[in-house]
N, C-alpha and C. Protein backbone atom coordinates (compact mmCIF):
# COMPACT_ATOMS: atom_id res chain seq x y z
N UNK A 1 94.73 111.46 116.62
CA UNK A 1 94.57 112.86 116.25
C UNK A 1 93.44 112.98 115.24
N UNK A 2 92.59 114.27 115.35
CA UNK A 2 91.55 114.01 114.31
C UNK A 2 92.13 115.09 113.45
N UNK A 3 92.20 114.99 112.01
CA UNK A 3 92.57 115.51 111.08
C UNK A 3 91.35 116.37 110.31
N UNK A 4 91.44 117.41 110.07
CA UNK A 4 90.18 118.45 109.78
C UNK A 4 90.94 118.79 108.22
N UNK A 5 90.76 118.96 107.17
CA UNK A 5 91.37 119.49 106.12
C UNK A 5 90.45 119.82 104.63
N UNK A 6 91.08 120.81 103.99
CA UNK A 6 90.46 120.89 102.73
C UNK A 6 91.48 120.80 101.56
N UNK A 7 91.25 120.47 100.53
CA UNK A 7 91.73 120.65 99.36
C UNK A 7 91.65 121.73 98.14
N UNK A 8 92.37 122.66 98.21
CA UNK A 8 91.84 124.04 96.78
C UNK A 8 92.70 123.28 95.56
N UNK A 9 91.60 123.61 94.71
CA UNK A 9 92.62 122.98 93.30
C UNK A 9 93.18 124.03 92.88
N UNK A 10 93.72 123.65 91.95
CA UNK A 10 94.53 124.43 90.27
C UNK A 10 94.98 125.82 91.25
N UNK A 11 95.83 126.22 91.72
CA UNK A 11 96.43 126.97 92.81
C UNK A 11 97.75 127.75 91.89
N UNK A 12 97.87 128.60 92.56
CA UNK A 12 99.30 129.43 91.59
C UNK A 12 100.34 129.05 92.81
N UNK A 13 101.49 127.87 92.71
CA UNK A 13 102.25 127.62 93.68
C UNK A 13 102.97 129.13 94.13
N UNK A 14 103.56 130.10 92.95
CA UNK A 14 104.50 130.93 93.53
C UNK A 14 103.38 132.29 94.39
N UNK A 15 102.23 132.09 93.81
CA UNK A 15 101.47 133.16 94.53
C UNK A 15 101.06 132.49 95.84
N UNK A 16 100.73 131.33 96.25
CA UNK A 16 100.59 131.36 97.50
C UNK A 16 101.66 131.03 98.57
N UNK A 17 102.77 130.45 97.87
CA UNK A 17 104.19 130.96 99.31
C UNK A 17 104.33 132.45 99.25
N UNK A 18 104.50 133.07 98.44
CA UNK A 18 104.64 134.86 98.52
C UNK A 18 103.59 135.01 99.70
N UNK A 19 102.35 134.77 99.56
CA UNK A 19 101.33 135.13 100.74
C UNK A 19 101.45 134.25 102.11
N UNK A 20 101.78 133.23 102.13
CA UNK A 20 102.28 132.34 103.30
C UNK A 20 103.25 132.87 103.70
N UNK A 21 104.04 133.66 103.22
CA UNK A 21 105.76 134.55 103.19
C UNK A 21 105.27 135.36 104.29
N UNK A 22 104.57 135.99 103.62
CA UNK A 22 104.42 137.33 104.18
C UNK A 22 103.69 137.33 105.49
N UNK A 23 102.74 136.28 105.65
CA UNK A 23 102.10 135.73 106.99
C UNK A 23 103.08 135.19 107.78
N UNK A 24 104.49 134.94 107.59
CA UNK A 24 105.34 135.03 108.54
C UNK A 24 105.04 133.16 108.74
N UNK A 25 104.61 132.53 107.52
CA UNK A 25 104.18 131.03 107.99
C UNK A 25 105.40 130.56 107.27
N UNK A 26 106.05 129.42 108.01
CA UNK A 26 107.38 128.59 108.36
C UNK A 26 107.52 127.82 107.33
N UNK A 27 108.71 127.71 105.93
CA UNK A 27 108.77 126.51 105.19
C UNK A 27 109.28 125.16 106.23
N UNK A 28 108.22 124.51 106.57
CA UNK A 28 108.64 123.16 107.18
C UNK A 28 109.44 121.51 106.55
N UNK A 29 109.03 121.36 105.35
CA UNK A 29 108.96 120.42 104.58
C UNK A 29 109.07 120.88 102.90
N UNK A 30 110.20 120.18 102.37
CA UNK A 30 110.34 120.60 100.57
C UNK A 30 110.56 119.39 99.94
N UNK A 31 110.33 118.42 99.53
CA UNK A 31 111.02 117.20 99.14
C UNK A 31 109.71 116.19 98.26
N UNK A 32 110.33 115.38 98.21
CA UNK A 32 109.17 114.21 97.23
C UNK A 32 108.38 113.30 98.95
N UNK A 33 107.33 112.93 98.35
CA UNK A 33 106.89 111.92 98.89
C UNK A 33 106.24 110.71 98.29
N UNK A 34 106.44 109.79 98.76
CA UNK A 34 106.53 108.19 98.66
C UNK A 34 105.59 107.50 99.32
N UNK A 35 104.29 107.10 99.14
CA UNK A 35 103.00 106.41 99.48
C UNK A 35 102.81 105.65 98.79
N UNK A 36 102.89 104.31 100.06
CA UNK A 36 102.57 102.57 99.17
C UNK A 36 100.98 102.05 100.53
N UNK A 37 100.15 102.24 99.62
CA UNK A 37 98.82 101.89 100.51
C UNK A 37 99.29 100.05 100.34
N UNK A 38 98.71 99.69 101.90
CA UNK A 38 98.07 97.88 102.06
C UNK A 38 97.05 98.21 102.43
N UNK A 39 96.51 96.73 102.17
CA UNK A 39 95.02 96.28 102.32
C UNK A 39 95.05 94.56 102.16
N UNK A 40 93.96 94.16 103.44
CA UNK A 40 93.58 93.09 103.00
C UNK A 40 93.81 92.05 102.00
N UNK A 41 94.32 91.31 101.36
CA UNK A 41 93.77 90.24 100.11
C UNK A 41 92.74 89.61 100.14
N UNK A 42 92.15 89.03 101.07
CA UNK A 42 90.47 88.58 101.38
C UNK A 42 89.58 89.64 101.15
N UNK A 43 88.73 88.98 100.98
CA UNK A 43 86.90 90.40 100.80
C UNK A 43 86.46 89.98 101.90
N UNK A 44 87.27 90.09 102.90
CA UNK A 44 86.30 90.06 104.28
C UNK A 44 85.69 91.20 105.00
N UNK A 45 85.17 91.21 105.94
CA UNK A 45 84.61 92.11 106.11
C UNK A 45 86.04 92.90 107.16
N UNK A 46 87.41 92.56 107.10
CA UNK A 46 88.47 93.06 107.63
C UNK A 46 88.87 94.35 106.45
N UNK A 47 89.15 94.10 105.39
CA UNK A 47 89.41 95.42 103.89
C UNK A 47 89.32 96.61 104.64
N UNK A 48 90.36 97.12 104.71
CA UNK A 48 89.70 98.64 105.38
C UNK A 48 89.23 99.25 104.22
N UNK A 49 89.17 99.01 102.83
CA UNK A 49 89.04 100.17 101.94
C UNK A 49 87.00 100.22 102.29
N UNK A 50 86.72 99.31 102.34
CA UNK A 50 85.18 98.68 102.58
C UNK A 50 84.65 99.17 104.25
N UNK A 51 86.05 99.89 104.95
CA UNK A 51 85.16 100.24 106.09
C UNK A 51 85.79 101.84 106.25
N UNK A 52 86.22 102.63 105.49
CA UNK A 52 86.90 103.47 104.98
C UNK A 52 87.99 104.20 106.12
N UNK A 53 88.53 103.12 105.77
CA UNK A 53 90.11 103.38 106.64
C UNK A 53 90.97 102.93 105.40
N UNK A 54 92.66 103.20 105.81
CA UNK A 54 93.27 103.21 105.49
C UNK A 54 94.53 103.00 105.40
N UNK A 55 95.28 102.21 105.42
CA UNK A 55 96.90 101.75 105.90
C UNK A 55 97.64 102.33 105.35
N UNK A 56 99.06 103.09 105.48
CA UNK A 56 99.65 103.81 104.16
C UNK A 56 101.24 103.71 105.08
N UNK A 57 102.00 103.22 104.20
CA UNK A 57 104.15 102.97 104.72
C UNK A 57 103.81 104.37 103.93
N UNK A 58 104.37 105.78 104.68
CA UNK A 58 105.34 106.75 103.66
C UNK A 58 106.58 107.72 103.98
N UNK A 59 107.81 107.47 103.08
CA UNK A 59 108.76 107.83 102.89
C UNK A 59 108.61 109.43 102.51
N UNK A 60 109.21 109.96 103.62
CA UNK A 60 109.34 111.61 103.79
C UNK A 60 110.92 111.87 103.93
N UNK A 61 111.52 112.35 102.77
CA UNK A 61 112.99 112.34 103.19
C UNK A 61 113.51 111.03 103.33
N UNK A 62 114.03 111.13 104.80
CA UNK A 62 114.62 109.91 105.13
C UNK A 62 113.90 109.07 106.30
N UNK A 63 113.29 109.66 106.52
CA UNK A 63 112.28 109.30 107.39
C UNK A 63 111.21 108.43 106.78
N UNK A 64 110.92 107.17 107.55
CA UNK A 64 109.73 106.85 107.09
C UNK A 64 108.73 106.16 108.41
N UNK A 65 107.43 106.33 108.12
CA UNK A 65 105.74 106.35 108.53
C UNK A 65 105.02 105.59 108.10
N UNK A 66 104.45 104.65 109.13
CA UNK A 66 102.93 104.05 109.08
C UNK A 66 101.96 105.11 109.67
N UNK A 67 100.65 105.23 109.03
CA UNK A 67 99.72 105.81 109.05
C UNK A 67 98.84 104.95 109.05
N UNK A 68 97.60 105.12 110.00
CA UNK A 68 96.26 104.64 109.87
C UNK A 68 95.02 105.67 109.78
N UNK A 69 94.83 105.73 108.91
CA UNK A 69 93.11 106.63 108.72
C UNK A 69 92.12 106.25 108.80
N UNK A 70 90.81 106.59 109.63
CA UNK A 70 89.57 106.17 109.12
C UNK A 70 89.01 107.45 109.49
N UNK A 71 87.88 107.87 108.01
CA UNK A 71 86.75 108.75 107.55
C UNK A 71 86.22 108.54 108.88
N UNK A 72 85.79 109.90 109.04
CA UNK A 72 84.37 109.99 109.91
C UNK A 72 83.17 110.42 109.49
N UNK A 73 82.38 110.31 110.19
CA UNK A 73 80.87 110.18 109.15
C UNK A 73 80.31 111.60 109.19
N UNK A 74 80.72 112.73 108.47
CA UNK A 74 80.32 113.86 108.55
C UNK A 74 79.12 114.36 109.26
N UNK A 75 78.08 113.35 108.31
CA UNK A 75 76.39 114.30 108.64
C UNK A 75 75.90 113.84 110.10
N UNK A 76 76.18 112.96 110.50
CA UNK A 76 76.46 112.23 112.31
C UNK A 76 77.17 113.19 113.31
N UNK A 77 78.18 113.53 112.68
CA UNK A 77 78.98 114.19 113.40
C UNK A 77 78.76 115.98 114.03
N UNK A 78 78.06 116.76 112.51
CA UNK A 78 77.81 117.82 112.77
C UNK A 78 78.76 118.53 112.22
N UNK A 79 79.57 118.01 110.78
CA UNK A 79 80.89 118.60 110.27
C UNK A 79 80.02 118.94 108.88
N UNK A 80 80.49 119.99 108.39
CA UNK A 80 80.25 120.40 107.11
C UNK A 80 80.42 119.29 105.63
N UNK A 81 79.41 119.33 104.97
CA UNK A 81 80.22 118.27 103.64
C UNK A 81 81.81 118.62 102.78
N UNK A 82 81.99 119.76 102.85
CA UNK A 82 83.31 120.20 101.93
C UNK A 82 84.53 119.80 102.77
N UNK A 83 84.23 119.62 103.77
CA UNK A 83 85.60 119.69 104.89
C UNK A 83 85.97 117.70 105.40
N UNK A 84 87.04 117.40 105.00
CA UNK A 84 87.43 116.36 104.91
C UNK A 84 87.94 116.19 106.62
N UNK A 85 87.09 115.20 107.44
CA UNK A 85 87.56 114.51 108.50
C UNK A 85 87.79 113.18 108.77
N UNK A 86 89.12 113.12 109.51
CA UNK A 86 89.47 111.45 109.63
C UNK A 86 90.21 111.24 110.82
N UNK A 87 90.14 110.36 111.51
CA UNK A 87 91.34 109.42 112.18
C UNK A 87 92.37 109.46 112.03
N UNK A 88 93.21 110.14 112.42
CA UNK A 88 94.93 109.06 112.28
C UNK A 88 96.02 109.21 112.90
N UNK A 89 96.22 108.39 112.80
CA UNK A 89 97.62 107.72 113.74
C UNK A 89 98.71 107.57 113.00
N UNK A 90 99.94 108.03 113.27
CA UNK A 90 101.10 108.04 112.32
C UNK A 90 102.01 107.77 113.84
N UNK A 91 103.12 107.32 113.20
CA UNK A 91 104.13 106.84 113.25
C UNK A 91 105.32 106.27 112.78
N UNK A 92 106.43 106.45 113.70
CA UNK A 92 107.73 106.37 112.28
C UNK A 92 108.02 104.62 112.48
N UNK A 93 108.89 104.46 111.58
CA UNK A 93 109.21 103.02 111.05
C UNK A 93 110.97 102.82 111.29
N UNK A 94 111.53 102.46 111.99
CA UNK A 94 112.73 102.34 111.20
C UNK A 94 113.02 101.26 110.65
N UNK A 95 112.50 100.01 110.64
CA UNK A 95 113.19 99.24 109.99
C UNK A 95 112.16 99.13 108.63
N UNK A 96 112.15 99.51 107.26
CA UNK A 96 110.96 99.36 106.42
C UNK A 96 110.74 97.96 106.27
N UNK A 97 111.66 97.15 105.81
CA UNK A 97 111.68 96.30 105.33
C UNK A 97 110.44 94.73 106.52
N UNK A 98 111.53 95.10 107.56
CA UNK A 98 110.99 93.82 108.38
C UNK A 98 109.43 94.45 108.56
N UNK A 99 109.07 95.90 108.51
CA UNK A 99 107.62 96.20 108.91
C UNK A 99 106.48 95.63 107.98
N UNK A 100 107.24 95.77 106.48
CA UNK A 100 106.35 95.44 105.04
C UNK A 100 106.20 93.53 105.44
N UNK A 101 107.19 92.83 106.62
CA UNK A 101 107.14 91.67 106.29
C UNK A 101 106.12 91.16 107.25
N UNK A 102 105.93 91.83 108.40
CA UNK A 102 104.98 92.06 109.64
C UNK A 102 103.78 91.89 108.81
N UNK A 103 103.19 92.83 108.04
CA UNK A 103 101.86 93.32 107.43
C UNK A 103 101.89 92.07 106.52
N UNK A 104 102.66 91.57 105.67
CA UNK A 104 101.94 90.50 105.11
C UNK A 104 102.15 89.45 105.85
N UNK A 105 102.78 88.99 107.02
CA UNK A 105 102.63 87.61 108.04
C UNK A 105 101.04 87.84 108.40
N UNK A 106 100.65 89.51 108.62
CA UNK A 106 99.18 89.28 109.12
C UNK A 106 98.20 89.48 107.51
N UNK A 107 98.46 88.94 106.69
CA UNK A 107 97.61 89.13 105.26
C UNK A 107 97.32 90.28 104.65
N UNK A 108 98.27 91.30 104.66
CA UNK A 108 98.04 92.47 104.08
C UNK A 108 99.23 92.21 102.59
N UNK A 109 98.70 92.92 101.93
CA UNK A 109 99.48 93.06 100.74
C UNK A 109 99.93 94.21 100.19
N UNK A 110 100.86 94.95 99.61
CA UNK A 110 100.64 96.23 98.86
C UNK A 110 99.59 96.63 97.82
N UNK A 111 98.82 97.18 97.90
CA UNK A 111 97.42 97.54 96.76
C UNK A 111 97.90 98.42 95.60
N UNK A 112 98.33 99.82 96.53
CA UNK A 112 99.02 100.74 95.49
C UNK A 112 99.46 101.84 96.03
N UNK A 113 100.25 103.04 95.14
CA UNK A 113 101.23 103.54 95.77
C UNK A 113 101.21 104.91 94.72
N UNK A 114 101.38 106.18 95.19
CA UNK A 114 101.81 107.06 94.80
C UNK A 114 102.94 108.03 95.14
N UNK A 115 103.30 109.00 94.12
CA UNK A 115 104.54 109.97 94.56
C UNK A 115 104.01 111.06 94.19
N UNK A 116 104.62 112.04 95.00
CA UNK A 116 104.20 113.86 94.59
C UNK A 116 105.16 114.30 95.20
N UNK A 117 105.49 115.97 94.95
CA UNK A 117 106.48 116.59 95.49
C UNK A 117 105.27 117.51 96.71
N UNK A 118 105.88 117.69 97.88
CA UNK A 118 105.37 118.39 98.98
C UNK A 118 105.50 119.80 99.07
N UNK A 119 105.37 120.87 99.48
CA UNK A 119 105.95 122.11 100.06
C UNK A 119 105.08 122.48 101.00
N UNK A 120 105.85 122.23 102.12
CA UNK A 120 105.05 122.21 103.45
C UNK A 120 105.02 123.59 103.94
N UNK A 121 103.92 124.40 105.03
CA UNK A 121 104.88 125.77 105.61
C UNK A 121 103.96 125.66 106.73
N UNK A 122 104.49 126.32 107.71
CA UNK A 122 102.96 126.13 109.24
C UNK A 122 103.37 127.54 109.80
N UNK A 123 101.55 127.79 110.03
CA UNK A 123 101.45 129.10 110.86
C UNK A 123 101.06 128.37 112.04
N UNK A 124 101.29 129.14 113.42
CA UNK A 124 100.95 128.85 114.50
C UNK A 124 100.63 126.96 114.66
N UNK A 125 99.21 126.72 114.61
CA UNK A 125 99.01 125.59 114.36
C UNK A 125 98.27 125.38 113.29
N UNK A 126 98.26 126.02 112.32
CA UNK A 126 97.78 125.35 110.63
C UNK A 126 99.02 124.98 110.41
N UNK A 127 98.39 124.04 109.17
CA UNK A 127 99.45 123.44 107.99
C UNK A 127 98.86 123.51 106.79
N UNK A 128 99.89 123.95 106.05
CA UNK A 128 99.46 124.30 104.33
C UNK A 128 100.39 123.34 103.52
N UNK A 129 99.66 122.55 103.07
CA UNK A 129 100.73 121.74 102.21
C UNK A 129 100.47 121.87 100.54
N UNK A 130 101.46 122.53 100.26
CA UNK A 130 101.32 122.71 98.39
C UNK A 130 101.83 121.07 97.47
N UNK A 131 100.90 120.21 97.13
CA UNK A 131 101.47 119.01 96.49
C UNK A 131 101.38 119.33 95.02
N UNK A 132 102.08 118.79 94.42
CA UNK A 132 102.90 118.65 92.82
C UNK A 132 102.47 117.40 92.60
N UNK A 133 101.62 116.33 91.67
CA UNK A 133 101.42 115.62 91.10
C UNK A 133 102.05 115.50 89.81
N UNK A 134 102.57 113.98 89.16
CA UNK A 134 102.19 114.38 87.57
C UNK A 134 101.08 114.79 86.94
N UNK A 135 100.82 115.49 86.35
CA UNK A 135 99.49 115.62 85.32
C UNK A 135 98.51 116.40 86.18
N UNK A 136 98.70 116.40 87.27
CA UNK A 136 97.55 117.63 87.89
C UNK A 136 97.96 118.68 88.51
N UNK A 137 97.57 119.50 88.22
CA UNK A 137 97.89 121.28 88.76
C UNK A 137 98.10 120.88 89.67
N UNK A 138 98.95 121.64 90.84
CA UNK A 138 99.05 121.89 91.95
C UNK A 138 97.73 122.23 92.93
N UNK A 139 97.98 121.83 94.18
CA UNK A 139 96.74 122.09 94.81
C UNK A 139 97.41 122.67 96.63
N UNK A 140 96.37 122.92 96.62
CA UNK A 140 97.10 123.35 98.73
C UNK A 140 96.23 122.66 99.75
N UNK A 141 96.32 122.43 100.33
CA UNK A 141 95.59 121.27 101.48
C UNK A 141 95.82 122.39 102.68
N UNK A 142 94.47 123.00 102.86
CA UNK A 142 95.00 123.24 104.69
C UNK A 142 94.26 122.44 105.58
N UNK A 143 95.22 122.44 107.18
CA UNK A 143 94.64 121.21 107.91
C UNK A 143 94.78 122.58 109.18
N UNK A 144 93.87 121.92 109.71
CA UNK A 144 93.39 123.29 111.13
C UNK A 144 92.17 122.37 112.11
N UNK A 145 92.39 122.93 113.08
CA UNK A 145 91.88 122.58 114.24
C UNK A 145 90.27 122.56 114.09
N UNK A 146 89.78 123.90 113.31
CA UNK A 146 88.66 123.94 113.18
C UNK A 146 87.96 124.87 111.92
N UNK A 147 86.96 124.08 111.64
CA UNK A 147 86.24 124.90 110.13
C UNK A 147 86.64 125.95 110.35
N UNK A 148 86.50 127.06 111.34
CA UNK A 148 86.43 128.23 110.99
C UNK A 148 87.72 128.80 110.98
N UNK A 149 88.40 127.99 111.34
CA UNK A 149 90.15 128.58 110.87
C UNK A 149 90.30 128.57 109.42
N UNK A 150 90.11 127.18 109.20
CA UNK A 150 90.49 126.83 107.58
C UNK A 150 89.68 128.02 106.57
N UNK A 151 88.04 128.19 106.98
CA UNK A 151 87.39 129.03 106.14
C UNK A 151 88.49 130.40 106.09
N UNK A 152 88.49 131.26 107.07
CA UNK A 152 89.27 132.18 107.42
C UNK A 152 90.66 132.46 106.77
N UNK A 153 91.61 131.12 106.45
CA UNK A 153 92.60 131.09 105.64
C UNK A 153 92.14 131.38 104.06
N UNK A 154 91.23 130.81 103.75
CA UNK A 154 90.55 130.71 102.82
C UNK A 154 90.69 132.05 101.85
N UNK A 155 90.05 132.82 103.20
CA UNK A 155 89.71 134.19 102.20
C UNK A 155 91.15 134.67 102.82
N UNK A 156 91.76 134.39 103.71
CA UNK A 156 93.17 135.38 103.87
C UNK A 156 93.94 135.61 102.69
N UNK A 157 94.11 134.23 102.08
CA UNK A 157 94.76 133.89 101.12
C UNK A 157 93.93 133.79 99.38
N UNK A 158 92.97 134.21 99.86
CA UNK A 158 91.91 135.01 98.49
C UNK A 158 91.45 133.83 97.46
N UNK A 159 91.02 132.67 97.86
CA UNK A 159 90.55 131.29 97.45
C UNK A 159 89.09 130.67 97.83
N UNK A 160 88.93 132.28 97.84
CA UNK A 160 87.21 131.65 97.43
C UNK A 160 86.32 131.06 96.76
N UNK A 161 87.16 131.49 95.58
CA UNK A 161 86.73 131.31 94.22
C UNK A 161 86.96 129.67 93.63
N UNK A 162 87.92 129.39 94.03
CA UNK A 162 88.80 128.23 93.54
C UNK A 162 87.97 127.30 94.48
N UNK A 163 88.07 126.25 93.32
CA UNK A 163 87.53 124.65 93.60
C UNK A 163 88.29 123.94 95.38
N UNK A 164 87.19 124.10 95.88
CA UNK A 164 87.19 123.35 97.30
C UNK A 164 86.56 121.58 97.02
N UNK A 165 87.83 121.15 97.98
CA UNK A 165 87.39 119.47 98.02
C UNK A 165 87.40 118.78 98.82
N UNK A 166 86.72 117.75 99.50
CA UNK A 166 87.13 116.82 100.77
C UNK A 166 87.39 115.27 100.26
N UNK A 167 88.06 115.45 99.30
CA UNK A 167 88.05 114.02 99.00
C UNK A 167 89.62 113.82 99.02
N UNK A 168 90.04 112.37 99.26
CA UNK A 168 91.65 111.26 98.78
C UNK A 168 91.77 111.70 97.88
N UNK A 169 93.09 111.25 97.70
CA UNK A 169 93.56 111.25 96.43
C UNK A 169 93.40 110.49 95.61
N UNK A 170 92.97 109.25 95.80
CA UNK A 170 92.21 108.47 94.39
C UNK A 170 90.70 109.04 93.83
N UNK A 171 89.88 110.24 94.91
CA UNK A 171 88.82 110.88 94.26
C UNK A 171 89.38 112.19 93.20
N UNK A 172 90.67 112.49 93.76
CA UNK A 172 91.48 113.57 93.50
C UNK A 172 92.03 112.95 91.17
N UNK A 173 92.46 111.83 91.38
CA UNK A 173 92.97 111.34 90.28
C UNK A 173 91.51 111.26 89.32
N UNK A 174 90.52 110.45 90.05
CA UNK A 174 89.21 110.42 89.33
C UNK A 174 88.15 111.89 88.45
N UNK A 175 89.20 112.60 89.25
CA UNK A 175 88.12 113.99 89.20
C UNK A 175 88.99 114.65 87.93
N UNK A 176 90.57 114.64 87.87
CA UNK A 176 91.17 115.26 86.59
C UNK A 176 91.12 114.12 85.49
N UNK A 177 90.30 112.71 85.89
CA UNK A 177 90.98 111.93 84.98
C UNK A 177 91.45 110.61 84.33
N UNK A 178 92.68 110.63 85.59
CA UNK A 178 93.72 109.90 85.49
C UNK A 178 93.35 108.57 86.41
N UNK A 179 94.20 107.61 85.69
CA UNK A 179 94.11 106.09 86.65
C UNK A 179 95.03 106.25 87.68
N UNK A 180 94.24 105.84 88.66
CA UNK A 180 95.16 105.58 89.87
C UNK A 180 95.93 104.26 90.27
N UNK A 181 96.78 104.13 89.96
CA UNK A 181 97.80 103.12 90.28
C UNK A 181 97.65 102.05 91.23
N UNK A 182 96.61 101.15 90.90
CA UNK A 182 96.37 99.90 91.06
C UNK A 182 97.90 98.77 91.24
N UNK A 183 98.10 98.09 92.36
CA UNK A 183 99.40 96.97 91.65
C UNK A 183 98.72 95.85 91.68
C-alpha cells in the first residue's frame, strides 16, 4: 500500500473532533500505542535505517503488527516536498514473542521504541489520526489517497496556517527537542 500523509502540529485536540464530528467522520481507534523499531546490528549495507526503510512490532489494543516502510524518493517521483510518501506493509502478529525471536535468529535487534495515545476517526477513505506524545502538543496526521484530498481537508478543517510536516517521528522529536529513545 502506498501511504500519502501529512503532519499539522500544535493542533487544538477538542476543536478538531468537534469538526471531524460534524463531517460525520467515524471515531475508529482511542487507545495508547506501543512501537518497538528493529534494525540490523551490522553496518552493512542490509540497516534499513541507511536505505530508509523501516521495521516496526506495534501493539494497538490487543492486537499486535509488523510493519515494513520504505520512503519514496519524492523529487523522482513527481510528489510534492511537504507530503510524506512511503511503502508499507502491515500485518498482524499473533504470537509476539516467538516473532521478536524470528527477527533476531535473522540478526535484527530492538533499536528503539516509542508510546503515544491515538484518536483515530475516518471519512469515506481518509484517516485522521490525532497523536498525544509526552512533551509535544498534539498533532493530526491525515493520510489520503491523494495530495489534493489531504490539501482540501486542510482548509476544510481551517489549518492552513498551522505548521505542515513530512517527516517520522524521530524528525518529529528532533524538531520540539527531545531525545529519541535510543536502546
Amino acid at each position: 500500500m502506498l501511504e500519502k500523509e501529512i503532519k499539522i502540529l500544535d493542533i487544538n485536540k477538542d476543536e478538531i473532533i468537534k469538526k471531524l464530528i460534524s463531517l460525520w467522520a467515524v471515531e475508529t481507534f482511542s487507545w495508547f500505542i506501543h512501537d518497538i523499531y528493529y534494525d540490523f546490528v551490522d553496518w552493512d549495507c542490509n540497516k534499513l535505517e541507511d536505505n530508509k526503510r523501516l521495521f516496526r512490532v506495534r501493539q494497538k489494543w490487543e492486537i499486535h503488527l509488523y510493519t515494513i516502510k520504505r520512503k519514496r524518493n519524492k523529487s523522482c517521483e513527481g510528489w510534492e516536498d511537504w507530503l510524506k510518501v512511503a511503502d508499507e506493509w502491515e500485518n498482524t502478529i499473533t504470537d509476539v514473542d516467538s516473532f521478536k525471536k524470528v527477527l533476531e535468529k535473522y540478526g535484527m535487534t530492538q533499536t528503539r521504541e516509542k508510546k503515544k495515545h491515538r484518536t483515530s476517526y475516518r471519512l469515506n477513505e481518509i484517516e485522521f489520526d490525532i497523536d498525544e506524545y509526552d512533551s509535544i502538543p498534539p498533532l493530526l496526521e491525515i493520510e489520503a489517497k491523494t495530495k489534493k484530498e489531504i490539501k482540501e481537508y486542510i482548509k476544510i478543517l481551517w489549518l492552513e496556517n498551522h505548521i505542515q510536516k513530512d517527516f517520522w517521528s524521530r524528525k518529529l522529536f528532533e524538531y520540539y527537542g527531545l531525545e529519541y529513545s535510543y536502546l
